[in-house]
N, C-alpha and C. Protein backbone atom coordinates (compact mmCIF):
# COMPACT_ATOMS: atom_id res chain seq x y z
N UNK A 1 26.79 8.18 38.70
CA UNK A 1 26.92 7.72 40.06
C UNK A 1 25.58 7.22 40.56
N UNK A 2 25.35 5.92 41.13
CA UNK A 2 24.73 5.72 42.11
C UNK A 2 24.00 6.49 43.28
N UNK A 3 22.66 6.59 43.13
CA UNK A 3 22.44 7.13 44.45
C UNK A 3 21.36 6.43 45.05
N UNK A 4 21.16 5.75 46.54
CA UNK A 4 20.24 4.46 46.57
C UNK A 4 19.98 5.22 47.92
N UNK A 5 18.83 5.44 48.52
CA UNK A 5 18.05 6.23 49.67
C UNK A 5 17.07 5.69 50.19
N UNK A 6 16.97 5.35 51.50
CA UNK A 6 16.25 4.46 52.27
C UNK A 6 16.12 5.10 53.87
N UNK A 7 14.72 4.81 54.00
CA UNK A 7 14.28 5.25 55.24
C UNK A 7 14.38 4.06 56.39
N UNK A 8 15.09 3.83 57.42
CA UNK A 8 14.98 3.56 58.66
C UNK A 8 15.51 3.55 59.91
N UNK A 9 14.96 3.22 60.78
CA UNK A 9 14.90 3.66 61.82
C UNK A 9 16.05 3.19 62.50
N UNK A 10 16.46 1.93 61.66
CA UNK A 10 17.99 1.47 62.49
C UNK A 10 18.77 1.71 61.88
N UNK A 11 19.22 2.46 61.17
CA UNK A 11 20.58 2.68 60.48
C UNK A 11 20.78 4.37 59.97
N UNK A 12 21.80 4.84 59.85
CA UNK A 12 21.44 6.60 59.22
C UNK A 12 22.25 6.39 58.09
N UNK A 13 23.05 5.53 57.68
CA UNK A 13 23.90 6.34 56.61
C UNK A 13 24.20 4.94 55.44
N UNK A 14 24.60 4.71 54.50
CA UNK A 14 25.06 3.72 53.42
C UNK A 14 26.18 3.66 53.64
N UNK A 15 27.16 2.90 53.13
CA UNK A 15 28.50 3.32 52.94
C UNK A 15 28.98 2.67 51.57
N UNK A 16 29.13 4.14 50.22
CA UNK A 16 29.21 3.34 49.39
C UNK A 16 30.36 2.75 48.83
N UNK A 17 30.59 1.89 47.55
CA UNK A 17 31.88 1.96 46.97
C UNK A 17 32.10 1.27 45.86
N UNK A 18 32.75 1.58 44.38
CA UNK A 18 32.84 1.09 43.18
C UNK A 18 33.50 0.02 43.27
N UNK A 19 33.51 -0.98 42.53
CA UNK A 19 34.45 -2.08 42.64
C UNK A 19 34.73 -2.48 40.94
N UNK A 20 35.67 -2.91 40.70
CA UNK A 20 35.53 -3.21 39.28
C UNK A 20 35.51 -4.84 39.37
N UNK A 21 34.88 -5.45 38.66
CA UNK A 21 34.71 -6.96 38.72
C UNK A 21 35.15 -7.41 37.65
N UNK A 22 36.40 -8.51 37.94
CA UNK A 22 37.01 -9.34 36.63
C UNK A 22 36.86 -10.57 36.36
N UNK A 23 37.61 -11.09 35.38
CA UNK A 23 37.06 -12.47 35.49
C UNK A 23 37.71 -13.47 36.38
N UNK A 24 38.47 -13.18 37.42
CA UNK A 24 38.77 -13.44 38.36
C UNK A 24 38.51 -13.05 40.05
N UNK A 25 38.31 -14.21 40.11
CA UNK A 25 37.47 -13.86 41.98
C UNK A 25 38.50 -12.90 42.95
N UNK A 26 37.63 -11.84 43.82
CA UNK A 26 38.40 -10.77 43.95
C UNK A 26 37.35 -10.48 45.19
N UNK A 27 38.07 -10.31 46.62
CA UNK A 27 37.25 -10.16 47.98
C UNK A 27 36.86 -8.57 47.96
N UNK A 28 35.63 -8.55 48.27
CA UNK A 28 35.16 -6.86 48.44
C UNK A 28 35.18 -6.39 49.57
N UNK A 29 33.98 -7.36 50.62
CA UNK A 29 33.96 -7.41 51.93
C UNK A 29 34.27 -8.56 53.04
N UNK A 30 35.29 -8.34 54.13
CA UNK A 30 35.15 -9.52 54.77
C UNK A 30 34.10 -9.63 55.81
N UNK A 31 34.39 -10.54 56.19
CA UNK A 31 33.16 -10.82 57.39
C UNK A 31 32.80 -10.04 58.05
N UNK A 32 32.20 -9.72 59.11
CA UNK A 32 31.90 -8.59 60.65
C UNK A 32 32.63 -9.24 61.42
N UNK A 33 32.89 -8.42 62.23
CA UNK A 33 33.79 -8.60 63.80
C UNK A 33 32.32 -9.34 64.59
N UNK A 34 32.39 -10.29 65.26
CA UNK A 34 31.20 -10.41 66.57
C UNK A 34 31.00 -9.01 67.39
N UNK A 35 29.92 -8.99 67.42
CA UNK A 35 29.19 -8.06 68.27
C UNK A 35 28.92 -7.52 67.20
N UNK A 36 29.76 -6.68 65.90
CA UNK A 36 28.46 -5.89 64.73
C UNK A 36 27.91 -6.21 64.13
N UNK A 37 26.62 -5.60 63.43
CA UNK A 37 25.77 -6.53 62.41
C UNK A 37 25.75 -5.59 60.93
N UNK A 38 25.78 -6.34 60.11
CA UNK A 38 25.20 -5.53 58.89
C UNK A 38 24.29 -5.65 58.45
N UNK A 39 23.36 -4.21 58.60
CA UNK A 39 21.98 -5.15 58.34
C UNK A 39 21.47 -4.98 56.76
N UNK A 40 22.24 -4.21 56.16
CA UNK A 40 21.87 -4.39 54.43
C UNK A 40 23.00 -3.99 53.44
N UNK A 41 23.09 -4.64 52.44
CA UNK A 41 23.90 -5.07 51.62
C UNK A 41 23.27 -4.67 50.19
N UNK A 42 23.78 -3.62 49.15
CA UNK A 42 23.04 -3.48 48.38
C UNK A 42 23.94 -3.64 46.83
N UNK A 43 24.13 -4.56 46.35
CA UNK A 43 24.61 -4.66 45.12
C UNK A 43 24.44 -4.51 44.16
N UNK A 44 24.86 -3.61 42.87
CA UNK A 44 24.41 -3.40 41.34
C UNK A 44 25.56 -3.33 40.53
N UNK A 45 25.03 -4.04 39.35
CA UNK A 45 26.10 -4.45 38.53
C UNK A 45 25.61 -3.32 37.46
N UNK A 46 26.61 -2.48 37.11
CA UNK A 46 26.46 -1.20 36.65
C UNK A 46 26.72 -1.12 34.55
N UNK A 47 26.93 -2.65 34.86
CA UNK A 47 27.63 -3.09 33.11
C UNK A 47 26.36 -3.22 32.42
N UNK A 48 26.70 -2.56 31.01
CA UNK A 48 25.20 -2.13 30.31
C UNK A 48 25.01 -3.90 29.43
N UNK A 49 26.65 -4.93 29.80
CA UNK A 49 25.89 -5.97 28.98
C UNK A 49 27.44 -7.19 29.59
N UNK A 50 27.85 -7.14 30.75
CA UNK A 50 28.61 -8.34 31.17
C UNK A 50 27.53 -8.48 32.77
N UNK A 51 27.73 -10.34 32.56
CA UNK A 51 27.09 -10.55 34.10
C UNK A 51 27.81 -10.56 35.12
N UNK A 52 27.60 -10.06 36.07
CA UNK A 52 28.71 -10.17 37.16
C UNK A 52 28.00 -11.46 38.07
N UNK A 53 28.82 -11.98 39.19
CA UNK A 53 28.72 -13.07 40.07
C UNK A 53 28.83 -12.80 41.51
N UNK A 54 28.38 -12.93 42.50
CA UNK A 54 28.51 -12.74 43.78
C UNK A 54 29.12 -14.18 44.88
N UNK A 55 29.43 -14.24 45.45
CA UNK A 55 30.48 -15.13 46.19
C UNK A 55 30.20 -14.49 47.84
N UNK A 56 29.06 -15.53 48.64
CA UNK A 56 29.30 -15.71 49.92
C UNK A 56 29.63 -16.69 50.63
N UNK A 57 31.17 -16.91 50.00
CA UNK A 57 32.04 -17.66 51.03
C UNK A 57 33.74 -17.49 50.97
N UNK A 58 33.92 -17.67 51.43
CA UNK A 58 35.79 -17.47 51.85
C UNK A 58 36.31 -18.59 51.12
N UNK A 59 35.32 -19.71 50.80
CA UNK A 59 35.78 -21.58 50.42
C UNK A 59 36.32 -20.21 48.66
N UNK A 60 36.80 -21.28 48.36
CA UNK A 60 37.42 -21.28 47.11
C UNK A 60 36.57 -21.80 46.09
N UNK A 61 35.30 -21.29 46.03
CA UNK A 61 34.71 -21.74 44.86
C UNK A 61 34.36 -20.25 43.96
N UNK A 62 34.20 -20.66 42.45
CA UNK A 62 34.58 -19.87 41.65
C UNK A 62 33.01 -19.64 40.82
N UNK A 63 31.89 -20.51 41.29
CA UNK A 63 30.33 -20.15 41.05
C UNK A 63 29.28 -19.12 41.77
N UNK A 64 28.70 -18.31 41.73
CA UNK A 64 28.18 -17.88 42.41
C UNK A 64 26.78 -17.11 41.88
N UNK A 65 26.24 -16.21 42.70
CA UNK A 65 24.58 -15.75 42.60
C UNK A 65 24.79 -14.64 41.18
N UNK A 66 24.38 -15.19 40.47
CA UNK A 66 24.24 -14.19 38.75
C UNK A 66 23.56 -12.58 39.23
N UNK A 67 24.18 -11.78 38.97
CA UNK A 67 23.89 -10.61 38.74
C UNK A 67 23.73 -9.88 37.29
N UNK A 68 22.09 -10.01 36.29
CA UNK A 68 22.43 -9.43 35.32
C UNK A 68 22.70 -8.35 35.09
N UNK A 69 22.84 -7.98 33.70
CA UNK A 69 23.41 -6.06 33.41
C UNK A 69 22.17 -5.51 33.99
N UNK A 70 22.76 -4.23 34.60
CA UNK A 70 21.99 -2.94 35.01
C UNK A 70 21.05 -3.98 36.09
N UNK A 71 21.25 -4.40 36.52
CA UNK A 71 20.55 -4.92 38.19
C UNK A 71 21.04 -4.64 39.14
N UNK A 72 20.39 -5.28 40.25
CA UNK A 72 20.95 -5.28 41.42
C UNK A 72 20.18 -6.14 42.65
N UNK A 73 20.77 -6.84 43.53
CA UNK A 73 20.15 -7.94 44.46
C UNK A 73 20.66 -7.00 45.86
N UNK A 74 20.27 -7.50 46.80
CA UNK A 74 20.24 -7.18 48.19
C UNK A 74 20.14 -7.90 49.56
N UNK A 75 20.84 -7.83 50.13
CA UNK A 75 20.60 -8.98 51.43
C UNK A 75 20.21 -8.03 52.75
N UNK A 76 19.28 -8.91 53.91
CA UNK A 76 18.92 -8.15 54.79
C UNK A 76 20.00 -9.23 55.50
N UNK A 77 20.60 -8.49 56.79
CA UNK A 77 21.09 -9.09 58.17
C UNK A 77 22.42 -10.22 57.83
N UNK A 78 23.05 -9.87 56.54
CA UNK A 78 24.02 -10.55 55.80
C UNK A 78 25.08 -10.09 56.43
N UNK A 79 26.16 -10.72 57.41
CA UNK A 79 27.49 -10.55 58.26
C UNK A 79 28.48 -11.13 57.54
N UNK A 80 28.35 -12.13 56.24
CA UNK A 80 29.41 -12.92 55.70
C UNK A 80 30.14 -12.40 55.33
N UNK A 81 31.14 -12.69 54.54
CA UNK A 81 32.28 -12.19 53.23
C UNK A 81 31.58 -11.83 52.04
N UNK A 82 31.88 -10.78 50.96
CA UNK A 82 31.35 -10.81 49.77
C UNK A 82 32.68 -11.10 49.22
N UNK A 83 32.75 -11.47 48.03
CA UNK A 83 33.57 -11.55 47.03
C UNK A 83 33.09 -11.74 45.79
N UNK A 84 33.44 -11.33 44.33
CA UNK A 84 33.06 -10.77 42.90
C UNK A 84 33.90 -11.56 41.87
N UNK A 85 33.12 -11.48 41.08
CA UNK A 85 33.84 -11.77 39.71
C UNK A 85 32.56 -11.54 38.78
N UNK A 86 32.81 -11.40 37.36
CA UNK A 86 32.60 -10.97 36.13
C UNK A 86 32.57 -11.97 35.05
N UNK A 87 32.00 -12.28 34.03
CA UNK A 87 31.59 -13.87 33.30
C UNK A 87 32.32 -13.29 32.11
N UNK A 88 33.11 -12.25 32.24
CA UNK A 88 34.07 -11.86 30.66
C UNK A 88 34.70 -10.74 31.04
N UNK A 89 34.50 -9.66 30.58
CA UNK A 89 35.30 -8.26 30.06
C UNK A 89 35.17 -8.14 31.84
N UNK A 90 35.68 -6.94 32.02
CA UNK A 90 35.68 -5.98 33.53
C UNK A 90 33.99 -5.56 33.37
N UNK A 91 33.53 -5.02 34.57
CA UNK A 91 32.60 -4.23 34.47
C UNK A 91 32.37 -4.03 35.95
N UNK A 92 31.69 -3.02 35.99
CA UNK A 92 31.77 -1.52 37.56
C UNK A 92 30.58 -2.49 38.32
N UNK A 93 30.64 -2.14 39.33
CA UNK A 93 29.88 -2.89 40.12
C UNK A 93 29.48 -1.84 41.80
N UNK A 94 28.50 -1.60 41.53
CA UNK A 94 28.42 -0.68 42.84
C UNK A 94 27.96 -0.96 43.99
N UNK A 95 28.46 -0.96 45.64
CA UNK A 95 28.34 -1.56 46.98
C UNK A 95 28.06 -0.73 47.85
N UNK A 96 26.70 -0.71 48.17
CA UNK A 96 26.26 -0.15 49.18
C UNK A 96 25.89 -0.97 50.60
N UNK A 97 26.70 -0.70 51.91
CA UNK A 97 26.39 -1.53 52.79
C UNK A 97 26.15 -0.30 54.55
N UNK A 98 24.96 -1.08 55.27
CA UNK A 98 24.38 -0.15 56.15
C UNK A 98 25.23 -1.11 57.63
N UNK A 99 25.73 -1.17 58.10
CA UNK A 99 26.80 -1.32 59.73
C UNK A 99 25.66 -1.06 60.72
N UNK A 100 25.35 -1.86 61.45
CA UNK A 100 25.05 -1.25 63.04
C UNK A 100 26.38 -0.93 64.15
């Protein structure tokens, strides 16, 4: 399991969650409501050897930000949609996101 720990002053808690990523595009998170913000977004692709893909948009495109094995990328003040996919086999993908 994942465990990712961060100090600040605007947020108290993560909220995490496994996702399995295929080779088909698959929505994780949708957008924010107006008025909330998210202010961090923490993604890791947990596969010891498939790349996973990240997708911030709702459009129907099937390219997106490369995530290699055992990494992980992060966005500050990111309100969009996430959505996933995988460049072959399945592989675990772990989502940590902080809500104001």
């Amino acid at each position: 399991m994942s465990h990712v720990k961060i100090s600040s002053p605007f947020f108290s808690k993560l909220v995490h969650q496994q996702v399995t990523a295929t080779g088909t595009v698959s929505s994780v998170l949708a957008a924010v409501n107006p008025g909330e913000k998210r202010i961090l977004l923490i993604i890791q692709n947990k596969s010891a050897d498939v790349v996973s893909a990240i997708l911030t948009s709702d459009v129907a495109i099937t390219e997106g930000i490369a995530i290699q094995p055992n990494q992980l990328i992060s966005f500050d003040n990111y309100s969009g949609p996430l959505r996933i996919k995988s460049s072959g086999s399945s592989s675990l993908v772990h989502v940590a996101v902080a809500n104001v």
